[in-house]
C-alpha atoms as a PDB file:
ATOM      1  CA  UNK A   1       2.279  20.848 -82.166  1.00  0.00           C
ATOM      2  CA  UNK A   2       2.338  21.221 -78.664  1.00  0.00           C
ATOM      3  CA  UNK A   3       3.617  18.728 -76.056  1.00  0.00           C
ATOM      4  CA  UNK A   4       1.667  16.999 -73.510  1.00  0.00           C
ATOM      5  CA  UNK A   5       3.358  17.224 -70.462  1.00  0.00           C
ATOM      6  CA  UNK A   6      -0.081  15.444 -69.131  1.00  0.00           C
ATOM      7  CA  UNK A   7      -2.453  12.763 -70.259  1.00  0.00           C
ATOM      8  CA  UNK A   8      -5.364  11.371 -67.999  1.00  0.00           C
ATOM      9  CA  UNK A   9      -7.265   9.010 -70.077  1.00  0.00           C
ATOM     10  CA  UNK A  10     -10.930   7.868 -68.980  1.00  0.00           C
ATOM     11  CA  UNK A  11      -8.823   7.112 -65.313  1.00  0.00           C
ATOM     12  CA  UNK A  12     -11.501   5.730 -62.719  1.00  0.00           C
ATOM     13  CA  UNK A  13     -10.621   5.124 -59.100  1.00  0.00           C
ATOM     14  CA  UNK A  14     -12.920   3.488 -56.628  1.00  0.00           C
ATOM     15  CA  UNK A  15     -12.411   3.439 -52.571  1.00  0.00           C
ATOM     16  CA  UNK A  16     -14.848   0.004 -52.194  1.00  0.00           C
ATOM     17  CA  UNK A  17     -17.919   0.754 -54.145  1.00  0.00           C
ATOM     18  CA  UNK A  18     -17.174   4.778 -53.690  1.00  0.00           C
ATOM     19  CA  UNK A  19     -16.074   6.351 -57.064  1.00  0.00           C
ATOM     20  CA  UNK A  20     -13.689   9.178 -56.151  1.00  0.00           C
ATOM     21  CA  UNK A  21     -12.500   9.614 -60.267  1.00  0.00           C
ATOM     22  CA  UNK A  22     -14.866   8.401 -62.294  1.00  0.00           C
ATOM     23  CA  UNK A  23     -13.738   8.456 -66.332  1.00  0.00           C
ATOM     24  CA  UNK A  24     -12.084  11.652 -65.887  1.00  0.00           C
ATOM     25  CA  UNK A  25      -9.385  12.694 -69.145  1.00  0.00           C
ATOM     26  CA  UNK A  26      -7.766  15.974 -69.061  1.00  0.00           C
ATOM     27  CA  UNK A  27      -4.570  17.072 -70.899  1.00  0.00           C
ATOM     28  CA  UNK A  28      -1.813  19.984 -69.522  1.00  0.00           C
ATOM     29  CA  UNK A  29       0.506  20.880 -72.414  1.00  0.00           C
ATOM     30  CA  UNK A  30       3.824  22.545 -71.846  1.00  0.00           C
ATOM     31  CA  UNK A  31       3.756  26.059 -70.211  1.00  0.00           C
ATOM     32  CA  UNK A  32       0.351  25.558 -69.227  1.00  0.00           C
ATOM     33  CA  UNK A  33      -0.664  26.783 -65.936  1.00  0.00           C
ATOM     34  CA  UNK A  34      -3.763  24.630 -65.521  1.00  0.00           C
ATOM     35  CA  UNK A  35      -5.942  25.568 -62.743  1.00  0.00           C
ATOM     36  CA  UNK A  36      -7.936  22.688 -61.684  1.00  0.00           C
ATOM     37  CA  UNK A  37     -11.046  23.573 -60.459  1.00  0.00           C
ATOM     38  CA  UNK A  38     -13.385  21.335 -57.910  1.00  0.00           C
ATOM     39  CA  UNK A  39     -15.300  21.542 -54.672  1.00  0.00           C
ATOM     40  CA  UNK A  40     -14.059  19.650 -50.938  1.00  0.00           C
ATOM     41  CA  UNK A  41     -14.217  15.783 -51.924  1.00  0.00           C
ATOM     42  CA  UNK A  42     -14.813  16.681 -56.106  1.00  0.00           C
ATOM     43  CA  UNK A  43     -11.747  14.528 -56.863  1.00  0.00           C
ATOM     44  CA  UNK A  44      -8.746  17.131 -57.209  1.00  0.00           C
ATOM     45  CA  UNK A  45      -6.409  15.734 -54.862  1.00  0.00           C
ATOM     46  CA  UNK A  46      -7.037  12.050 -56.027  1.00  0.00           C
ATOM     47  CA  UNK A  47      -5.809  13.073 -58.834  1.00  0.00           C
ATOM     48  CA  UNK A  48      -2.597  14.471 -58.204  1.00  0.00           C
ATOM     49  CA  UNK A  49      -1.897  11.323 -55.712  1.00  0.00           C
ATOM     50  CA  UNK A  50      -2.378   9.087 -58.596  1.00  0.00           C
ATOM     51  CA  UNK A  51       0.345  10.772 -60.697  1.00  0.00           C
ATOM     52  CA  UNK A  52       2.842  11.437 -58.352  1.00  0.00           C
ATOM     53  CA  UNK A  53       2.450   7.710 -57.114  1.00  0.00           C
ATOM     54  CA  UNK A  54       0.992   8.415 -53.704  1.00  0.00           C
ATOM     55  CA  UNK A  55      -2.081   6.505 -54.826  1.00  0.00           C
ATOM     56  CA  UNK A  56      -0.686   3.601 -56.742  1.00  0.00           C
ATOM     57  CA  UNK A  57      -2.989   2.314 -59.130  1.00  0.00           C
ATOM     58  CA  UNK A  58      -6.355   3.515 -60.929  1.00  0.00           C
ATOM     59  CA  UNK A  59      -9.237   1.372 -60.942  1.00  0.00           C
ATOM     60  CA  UNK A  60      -8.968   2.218 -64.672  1.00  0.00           C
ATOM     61  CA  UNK A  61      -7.835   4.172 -67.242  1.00  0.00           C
ATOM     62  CA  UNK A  62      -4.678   5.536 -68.420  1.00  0.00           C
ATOM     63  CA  UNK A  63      -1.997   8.037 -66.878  1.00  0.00           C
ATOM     64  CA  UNK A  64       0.875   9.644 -69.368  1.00  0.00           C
ATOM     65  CA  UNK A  65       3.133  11.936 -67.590  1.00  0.00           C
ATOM     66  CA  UNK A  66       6.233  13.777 -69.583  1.00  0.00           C
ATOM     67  CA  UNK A  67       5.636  11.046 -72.470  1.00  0.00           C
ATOM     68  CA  UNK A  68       5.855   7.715 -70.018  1.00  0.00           C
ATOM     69  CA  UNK A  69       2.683   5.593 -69.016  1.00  0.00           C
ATOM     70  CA  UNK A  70       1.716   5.018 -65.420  1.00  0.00           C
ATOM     71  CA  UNK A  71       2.672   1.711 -64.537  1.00  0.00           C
ATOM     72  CA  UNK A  72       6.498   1.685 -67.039  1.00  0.00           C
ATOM     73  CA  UNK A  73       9.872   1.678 -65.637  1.00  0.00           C
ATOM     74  CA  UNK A  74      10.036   5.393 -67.556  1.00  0.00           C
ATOM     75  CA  UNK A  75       7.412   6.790 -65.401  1.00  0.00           C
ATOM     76  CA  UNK A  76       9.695   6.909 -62.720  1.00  0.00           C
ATOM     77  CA  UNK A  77      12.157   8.876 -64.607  1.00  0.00           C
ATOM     78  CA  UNK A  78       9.304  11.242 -65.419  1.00  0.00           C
ATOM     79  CA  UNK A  79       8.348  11.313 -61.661  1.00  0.00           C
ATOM     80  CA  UNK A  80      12.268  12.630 -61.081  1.00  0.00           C
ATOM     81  CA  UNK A  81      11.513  15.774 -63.066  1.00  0.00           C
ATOM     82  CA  UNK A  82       8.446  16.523 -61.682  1.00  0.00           C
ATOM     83  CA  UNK A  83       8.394  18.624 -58.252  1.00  0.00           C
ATOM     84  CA  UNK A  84       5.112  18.442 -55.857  1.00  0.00           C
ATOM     85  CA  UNK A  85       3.474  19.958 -52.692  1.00  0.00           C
ATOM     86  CA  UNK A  86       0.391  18.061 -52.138  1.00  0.00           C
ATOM     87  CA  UNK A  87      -2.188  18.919 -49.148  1.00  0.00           C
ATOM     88  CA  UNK A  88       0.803  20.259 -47.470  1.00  0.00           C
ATOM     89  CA  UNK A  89       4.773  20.857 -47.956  1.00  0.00           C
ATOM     90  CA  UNK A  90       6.286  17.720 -45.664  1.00  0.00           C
ATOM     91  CA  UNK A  91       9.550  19.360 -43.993  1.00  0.00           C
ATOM     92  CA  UNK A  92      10.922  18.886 -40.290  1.00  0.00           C
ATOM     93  CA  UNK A  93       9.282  21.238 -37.632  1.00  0.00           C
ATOM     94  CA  UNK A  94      12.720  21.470 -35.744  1.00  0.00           C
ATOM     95  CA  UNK A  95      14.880  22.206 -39.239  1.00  0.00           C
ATOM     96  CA  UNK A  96      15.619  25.136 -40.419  1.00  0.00           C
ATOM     97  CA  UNK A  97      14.525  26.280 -44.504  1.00  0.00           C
ATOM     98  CA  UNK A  98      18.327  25.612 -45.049  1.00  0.00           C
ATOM     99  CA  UNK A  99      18.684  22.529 -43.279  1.00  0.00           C
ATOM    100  CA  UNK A 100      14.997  21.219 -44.688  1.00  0.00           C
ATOM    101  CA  UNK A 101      16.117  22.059 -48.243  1.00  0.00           C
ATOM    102  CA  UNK A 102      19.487  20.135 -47.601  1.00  0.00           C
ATOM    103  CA  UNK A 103      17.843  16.876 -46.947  1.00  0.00           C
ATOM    104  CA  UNK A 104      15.656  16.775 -49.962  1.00  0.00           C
ATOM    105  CA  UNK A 105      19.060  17.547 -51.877  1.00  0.00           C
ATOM    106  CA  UNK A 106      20.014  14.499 -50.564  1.00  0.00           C
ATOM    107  CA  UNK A 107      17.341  12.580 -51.196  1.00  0.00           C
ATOM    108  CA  UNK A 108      17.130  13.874 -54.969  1.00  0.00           C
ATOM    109  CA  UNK A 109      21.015  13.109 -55.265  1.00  0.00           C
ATOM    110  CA  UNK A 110      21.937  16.888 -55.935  1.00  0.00           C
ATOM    111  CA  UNK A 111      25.366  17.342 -54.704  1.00  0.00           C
ATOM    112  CA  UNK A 112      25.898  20.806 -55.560  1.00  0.00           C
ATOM    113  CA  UNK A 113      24.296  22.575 -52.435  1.00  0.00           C
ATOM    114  CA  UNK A 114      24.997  25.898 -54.073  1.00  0.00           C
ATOM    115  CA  UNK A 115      21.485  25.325 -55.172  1.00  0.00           C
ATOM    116  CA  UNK A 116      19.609  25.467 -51.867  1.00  0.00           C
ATOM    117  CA  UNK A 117      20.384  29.354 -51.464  1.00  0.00           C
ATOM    118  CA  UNK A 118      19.743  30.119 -54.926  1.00  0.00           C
ATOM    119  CA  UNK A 119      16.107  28.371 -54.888  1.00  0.00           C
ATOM    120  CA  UNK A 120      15.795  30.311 -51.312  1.00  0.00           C
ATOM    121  CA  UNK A 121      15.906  33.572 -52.830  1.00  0.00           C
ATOM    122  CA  UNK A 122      13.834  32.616 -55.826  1.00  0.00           C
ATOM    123  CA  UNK A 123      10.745  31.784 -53.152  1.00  0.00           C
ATOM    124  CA  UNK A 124      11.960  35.523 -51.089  1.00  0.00           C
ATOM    125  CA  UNK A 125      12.548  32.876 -47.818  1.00  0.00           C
ATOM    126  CA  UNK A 126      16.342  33.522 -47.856  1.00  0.00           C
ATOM    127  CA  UNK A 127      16.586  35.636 -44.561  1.00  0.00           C
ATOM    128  CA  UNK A 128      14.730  33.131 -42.387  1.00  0.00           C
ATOM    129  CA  UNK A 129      18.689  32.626 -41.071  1.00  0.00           C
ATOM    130  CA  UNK A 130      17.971  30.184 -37.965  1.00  0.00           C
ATOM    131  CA  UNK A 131      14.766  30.230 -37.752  1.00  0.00           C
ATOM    132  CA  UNK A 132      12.621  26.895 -37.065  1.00  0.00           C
ATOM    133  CA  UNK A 133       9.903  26.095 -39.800  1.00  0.00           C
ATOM    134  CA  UNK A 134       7.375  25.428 -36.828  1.00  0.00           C
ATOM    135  CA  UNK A 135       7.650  29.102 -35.942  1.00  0.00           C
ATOM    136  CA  UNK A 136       7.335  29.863 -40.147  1.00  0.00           C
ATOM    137  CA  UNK A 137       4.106  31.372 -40.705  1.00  0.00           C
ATOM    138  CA  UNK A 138       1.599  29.679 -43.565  1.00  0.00           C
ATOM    139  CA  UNK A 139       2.223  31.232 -46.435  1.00  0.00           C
ATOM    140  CA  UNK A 140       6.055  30.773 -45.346  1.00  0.00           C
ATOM    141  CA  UNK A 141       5.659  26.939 -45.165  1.00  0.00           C
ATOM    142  CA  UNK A 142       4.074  26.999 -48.140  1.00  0.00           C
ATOM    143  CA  UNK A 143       6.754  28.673 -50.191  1.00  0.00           C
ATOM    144  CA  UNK A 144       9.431  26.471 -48.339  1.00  0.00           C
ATOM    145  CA  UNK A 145       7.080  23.494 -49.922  1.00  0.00           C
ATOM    146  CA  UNK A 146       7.858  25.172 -53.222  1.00  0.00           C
ATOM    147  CA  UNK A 147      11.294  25.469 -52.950  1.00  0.00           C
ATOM    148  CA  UNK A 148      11.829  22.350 -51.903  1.00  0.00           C
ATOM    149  CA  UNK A 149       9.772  21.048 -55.026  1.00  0.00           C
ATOM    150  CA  UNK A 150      12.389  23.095 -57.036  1.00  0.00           C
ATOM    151  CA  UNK A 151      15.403  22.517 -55.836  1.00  0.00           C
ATOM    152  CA  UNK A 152      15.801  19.681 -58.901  1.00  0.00           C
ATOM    153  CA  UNK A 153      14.717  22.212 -61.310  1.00  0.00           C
ATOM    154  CA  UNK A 154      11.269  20.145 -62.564  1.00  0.00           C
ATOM    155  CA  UNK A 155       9.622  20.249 -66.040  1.00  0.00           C
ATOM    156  CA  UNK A 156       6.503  19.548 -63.844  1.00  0.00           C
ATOM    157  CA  UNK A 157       5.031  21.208 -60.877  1.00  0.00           C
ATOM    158  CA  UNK A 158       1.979  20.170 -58.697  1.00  0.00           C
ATOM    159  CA  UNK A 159       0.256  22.230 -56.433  1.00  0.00           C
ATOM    160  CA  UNK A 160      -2.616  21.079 -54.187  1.00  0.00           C
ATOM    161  CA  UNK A 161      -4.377  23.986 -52.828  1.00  0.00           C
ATOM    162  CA  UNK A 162      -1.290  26.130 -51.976  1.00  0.00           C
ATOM    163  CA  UNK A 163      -2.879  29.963 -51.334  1.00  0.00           C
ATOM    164  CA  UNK A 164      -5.675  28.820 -49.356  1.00  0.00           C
ATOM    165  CA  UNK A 165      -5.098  30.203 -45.933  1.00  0.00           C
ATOM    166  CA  UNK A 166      -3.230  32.965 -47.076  1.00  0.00           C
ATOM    167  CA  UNK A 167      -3.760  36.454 -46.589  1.00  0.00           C
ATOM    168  CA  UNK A 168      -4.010  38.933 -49.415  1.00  0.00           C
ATOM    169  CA  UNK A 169      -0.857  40.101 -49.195  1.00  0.00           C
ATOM    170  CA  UNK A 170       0.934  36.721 -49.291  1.00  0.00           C
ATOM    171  CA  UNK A 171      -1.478  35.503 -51.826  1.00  0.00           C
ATOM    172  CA  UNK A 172      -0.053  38.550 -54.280  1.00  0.00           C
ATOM    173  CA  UNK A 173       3.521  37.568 -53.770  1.00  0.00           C
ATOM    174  CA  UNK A 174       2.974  33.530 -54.033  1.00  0.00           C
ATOM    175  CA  UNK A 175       0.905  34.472 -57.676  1.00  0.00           C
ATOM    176  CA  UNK A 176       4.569  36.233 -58.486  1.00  0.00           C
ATOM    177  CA  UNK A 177       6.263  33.186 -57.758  1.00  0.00           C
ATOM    178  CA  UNK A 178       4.168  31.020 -59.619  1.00  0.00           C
ATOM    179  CA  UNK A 179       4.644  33.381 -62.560  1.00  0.00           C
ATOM    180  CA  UNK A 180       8.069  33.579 -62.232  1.00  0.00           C
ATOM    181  CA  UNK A 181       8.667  29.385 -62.051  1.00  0.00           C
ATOM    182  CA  UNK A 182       6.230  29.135 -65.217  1.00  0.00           C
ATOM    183  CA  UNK A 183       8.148  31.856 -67.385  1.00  0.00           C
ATOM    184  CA  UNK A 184      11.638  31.839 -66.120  1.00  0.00           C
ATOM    185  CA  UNK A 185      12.340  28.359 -65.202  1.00  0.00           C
ATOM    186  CA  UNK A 186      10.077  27.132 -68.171  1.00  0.00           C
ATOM    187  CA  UNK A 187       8.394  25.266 -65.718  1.00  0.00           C
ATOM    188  CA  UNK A 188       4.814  23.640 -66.682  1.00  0.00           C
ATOM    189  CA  UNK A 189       2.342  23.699 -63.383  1.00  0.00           C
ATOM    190  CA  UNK A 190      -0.909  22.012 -62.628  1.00  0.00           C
ATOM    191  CA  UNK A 191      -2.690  23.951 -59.969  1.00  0.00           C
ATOM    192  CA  UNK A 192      -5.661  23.605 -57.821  1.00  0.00           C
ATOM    193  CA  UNK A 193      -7.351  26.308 -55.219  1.00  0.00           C
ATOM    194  CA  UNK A 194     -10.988  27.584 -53.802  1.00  0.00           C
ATOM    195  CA  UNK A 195      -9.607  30.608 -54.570  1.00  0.00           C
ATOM    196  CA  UNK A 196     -11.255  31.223 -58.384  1.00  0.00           C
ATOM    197  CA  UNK A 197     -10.576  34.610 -58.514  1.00  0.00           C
ATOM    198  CA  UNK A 198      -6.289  33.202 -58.118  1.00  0.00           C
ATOM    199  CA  UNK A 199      -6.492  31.278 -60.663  1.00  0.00           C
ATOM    200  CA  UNK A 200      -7.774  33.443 -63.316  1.00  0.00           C
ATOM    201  CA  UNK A 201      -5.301  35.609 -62.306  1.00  0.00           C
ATOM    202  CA  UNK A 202      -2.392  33.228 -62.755  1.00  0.00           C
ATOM    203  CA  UNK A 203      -3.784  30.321 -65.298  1.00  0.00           C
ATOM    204  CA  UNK A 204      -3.871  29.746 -69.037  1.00  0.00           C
ATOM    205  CA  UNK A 205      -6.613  26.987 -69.293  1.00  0.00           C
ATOM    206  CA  UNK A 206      -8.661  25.443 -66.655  1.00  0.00           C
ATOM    207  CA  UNK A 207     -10.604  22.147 -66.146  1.00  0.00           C
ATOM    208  CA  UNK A 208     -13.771  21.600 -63.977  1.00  0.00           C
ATOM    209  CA  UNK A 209     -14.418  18.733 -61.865  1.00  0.00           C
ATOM    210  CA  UNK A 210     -17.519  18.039 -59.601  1.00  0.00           C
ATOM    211  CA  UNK A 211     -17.658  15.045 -57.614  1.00  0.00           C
ATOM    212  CA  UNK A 212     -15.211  12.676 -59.636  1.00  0.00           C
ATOM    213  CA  UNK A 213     -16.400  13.874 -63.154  1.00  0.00           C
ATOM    214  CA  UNK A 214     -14.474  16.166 -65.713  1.00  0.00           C
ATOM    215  CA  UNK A 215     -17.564  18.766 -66.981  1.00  0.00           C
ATOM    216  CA  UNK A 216     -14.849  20.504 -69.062  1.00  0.00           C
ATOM    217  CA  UNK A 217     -11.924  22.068 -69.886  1.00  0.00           C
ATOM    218  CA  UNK A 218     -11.411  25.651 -71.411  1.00  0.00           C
ATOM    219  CA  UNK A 219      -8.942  27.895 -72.274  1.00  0.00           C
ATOM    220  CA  UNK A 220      -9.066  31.334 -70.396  1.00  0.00           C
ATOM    221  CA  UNK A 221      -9.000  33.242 -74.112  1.00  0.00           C
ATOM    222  CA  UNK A 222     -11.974  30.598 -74.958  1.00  0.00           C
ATOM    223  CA  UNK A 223     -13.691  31.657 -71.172  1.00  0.00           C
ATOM    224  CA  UNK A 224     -13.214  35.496 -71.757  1.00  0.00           C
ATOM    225  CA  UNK A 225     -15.083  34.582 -75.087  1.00  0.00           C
ATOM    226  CA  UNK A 226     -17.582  32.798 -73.867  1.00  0.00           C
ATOM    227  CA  UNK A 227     -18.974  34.154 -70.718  1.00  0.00           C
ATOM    228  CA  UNK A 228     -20.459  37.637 -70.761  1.00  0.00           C
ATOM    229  CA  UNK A 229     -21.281  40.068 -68.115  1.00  0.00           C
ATOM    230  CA  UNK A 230     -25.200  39.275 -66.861  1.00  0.00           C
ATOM    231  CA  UNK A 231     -27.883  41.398 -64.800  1.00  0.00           C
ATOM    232  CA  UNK A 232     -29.850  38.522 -63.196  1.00  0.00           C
ATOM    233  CA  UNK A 233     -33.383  39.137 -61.924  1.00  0.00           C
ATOM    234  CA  UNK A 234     -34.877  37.100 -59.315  1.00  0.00           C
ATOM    235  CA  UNK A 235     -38.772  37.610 -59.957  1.00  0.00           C
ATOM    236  CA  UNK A 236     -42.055  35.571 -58.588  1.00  0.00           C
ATOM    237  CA  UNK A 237     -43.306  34.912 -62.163  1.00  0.00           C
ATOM    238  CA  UNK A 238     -40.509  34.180 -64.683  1.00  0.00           C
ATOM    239  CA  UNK A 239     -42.374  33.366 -67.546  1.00  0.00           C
ATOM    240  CA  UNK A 240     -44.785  36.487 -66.996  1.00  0.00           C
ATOM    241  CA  UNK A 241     -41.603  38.479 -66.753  1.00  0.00           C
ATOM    242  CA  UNK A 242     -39.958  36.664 -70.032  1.00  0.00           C
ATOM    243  CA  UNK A 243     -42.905  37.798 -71.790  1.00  0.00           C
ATOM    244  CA  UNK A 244     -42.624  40.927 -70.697  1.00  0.00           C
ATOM    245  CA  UNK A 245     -39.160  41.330 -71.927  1.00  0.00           C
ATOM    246  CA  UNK A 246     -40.054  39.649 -75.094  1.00  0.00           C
ATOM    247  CA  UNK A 247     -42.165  42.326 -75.879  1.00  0.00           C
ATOM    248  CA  UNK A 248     -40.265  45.074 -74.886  1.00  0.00           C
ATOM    249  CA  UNK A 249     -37.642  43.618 -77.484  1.00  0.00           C
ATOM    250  CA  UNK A 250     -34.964  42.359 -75.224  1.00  0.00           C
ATOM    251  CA  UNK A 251     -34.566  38.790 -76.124  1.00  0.00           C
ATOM    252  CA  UNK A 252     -30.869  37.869 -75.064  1.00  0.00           C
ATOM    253  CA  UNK A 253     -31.525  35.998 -71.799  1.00  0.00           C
ATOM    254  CA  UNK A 254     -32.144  32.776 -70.524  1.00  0.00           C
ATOM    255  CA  UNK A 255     -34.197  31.589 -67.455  1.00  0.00           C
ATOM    256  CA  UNK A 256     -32.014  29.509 -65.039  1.00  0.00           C
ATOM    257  CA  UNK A 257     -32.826  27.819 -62.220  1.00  0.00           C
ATOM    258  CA  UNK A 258     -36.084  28.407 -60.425  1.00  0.00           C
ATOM    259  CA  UNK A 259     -37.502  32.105 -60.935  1.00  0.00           C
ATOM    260  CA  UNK A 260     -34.021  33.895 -62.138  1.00  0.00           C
ATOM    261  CA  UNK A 261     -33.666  35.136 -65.349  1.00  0.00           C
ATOM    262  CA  UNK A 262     -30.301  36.526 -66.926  1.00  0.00           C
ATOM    263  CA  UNK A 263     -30.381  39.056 -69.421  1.00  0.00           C
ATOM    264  CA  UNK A 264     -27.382  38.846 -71.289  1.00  0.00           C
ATOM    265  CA  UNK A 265     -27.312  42.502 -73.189  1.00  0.00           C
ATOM    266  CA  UNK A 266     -24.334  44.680 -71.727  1.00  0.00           C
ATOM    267  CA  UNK A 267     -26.155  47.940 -73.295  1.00  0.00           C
ATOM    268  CA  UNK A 268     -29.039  47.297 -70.762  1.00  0.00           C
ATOM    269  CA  UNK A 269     -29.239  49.067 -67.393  1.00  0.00           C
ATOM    270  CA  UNK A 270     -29.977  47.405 -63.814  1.00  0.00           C
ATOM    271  CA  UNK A 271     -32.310  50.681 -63.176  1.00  0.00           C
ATOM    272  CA  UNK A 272     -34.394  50.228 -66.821  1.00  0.00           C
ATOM    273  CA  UNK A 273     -34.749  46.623 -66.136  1.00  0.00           C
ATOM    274  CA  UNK A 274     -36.488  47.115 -62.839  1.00  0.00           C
ATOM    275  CA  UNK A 275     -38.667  49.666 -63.911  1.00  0.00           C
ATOM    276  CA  UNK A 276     -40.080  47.963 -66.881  1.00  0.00           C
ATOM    277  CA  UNK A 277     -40.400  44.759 -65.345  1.00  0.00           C
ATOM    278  CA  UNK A 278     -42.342  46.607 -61.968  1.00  0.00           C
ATOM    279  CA  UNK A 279     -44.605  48.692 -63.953  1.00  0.00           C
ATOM    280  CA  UNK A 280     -45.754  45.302 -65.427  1.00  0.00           C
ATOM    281  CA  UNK A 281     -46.749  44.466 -61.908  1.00  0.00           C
ATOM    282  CA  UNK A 282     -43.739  41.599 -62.085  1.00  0.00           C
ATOM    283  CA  UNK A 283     -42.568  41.573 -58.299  1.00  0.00           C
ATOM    284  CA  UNK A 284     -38.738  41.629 -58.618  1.00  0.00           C
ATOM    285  CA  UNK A 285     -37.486  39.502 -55.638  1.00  0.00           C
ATOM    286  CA  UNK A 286     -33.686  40.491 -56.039  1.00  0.00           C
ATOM    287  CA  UNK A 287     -32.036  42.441 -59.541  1.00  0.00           C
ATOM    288  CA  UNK A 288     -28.141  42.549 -59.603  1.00  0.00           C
ATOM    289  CA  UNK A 289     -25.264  42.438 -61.827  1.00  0.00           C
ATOM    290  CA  UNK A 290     -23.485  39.425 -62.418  1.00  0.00           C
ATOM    291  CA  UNK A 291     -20.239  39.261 -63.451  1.00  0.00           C
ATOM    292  CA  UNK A 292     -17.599  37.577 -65.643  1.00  0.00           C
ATOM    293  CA  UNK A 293     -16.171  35.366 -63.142  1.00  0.00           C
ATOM    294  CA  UNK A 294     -14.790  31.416 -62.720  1.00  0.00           C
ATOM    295  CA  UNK A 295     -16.813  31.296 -59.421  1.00  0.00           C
ATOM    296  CA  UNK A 296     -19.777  32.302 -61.600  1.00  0.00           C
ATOM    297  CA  UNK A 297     -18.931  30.052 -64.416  1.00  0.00           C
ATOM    298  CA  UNK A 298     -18.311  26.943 -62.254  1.00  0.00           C
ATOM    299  CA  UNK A 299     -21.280  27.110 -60.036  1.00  0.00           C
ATOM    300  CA  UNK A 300     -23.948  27.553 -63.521  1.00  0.00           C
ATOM    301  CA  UNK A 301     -21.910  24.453 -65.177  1.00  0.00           C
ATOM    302  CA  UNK A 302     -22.659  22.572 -61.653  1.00  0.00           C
ATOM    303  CA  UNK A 303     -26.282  23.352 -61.218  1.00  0.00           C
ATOM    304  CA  UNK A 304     -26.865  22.571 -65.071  1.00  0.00           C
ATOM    305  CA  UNK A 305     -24.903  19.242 -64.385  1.00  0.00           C
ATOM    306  CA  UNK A 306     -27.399  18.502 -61.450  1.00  0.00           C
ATOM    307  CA  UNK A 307     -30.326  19.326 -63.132  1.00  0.00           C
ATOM    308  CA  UNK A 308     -29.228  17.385 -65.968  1.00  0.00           C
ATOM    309  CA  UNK A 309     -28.756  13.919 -64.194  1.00  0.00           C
ATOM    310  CA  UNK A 310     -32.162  15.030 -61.882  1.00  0.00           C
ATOM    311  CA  UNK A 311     -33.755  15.135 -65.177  1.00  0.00           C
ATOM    312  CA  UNK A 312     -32.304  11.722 -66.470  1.00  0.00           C
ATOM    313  CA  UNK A 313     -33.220  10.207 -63.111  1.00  0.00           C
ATOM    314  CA  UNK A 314     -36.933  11.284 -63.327  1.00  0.00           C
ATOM    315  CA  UNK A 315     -37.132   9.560 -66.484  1.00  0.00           C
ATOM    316  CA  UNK A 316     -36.138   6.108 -65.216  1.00  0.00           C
END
């Protein structure tokens, strides 16, 4: 069975009457690398305050990090093996990557400093020589913020939005490092970015948040399963055009939101689609293929969620 390296359990945190968490439970097993997935204000960061102990106490619920509960004298020892860089990596503006990385040696008790160079050259940052890490550029910083979470070789790493900002060419080699830290360094990582198409790339399961609630949590092999390349069709009349297609035998698609319907057959051509529905006299708005995507994914299971509790309010 595999380990939980972390257990949220129905934790709820309030600002005054504001819920910023409300009953959210997710679980990151060892070697995960979970991507956590959430809009500006969903709740993402919240969460990774509470378990690193920047936010001291839920409202409710229960926290379990590398087998301790939030609020035991072991949770601290768990908090020693995990390493962090949330919102952004806190080192001195006149230090150099060297002299930055020596102080959190300090502060973590390593006394070996034989460590500092090696961790260096694990995040490619160890020719910065003298230079300042106020003259670093971003995606620089950011692996210095890594680093620095590494140098007491963690079981646990947290990352709060660490690519955005970057260009494409530091995003490739920061997915490289992340790689490396999860399979060499056996290193279990909890991620989170508004860059979807990242985190497929890099992680194993994923959980979705939207403003303080958990909607779910998949496995990538359980998302390549489930979601299927689409043609959606924008029309004026989407049930004229559903019987249409009903007729013509296509009958894998679903009407979503408004007047767009998405036709879920991958043997089916944009071109055919058009046609048939135009020489129906259906006036097709917009036709384009959708496809397999997170940012897809995410944005149906948000608009369902919202319709959902629009629904449940209406019946009040």
């Amino acid at each position: 069975m595999t380990e939980n390296i972390l257990t949220l359990n129905n934790v709820t945190k309030k600002f005054g009457k504001q819920y910023a968490l409300n009953n959210v439970s997710l679980t990151v097993k060892k070697g995960d690398i979970y991507g956590l997935i959430g809009r500006n204000g969903s709740g993402k960061t919240t969460i990774m305050k509470l378990i690193t102990d920047l936010s001291k106490e839920a409202s409710g619920g229960e926290i379990a990090l590398l087998g301790n509960r939030k609020g035991t004298r072991g949770y601290q020892n768990s908090l020693q093996r995990t390493g962090s860089v949330i919102e952004s990596p806190a080192a001195y503006n006149k230090m150099t990557a060297y002299q930055n990385m020596k102080i959190m040696c300090i502060q973590k008790g390593i006394h070996d400093f034989s460590v500092i160079d090696e961790t260096l050259e694990f995040v490619n940052l160890a020719d910065t020589g003298k230079k300042k890490f106020k003259n670093f550029s971003l995606g620089m910083k950011q692996r210095l913020g890594i680093a620095m979470a590494l140098v007491s070789n963690p079981d646990f790493l947290i990352l709060d939005e660490p690519i955005n900002g970057l260009d494409p060419i530091a995003i490739i080699e920061f997915r490289g490092i992340l790689e490396r830290i999860n399979r060499e360094r056996n290193t279990t990582i909890i991620i989170s970015s508004h860059i979807l198409t990242e985190l497929y790339q890099v992680s194993n399961r994923f959980g979705f948040i939207n403003e303080g609630t958990m909607i779910q949590e998949i496995s990538k092999e359980e998302f390549d399963n489930l979601v299927t390349t689409a043609i959606v069709v924008d029309v004026e009349d989407a049930k004229q055009a559903a019987m249409i297609l009903n007729e013509n035998n296509i009958t894998n698609f679903e009407v979503t939101t408004g007047n767009q319907i998405r036709i879920l057959d991958e043997t089916l051509e944009i071109k055919a689609i058009n046609k048939l529905l135009v020489q129906n006299d259906i006036l097709v708005n917009q036709i384009q293929k959708q496809e397999n995507s997170l940012e897809n994914y995410f944005t149906e299971l948000v608009q369902n969620v919202t319709n959902t509790n629009a629904n449940s309010a209406g019946g009040k």
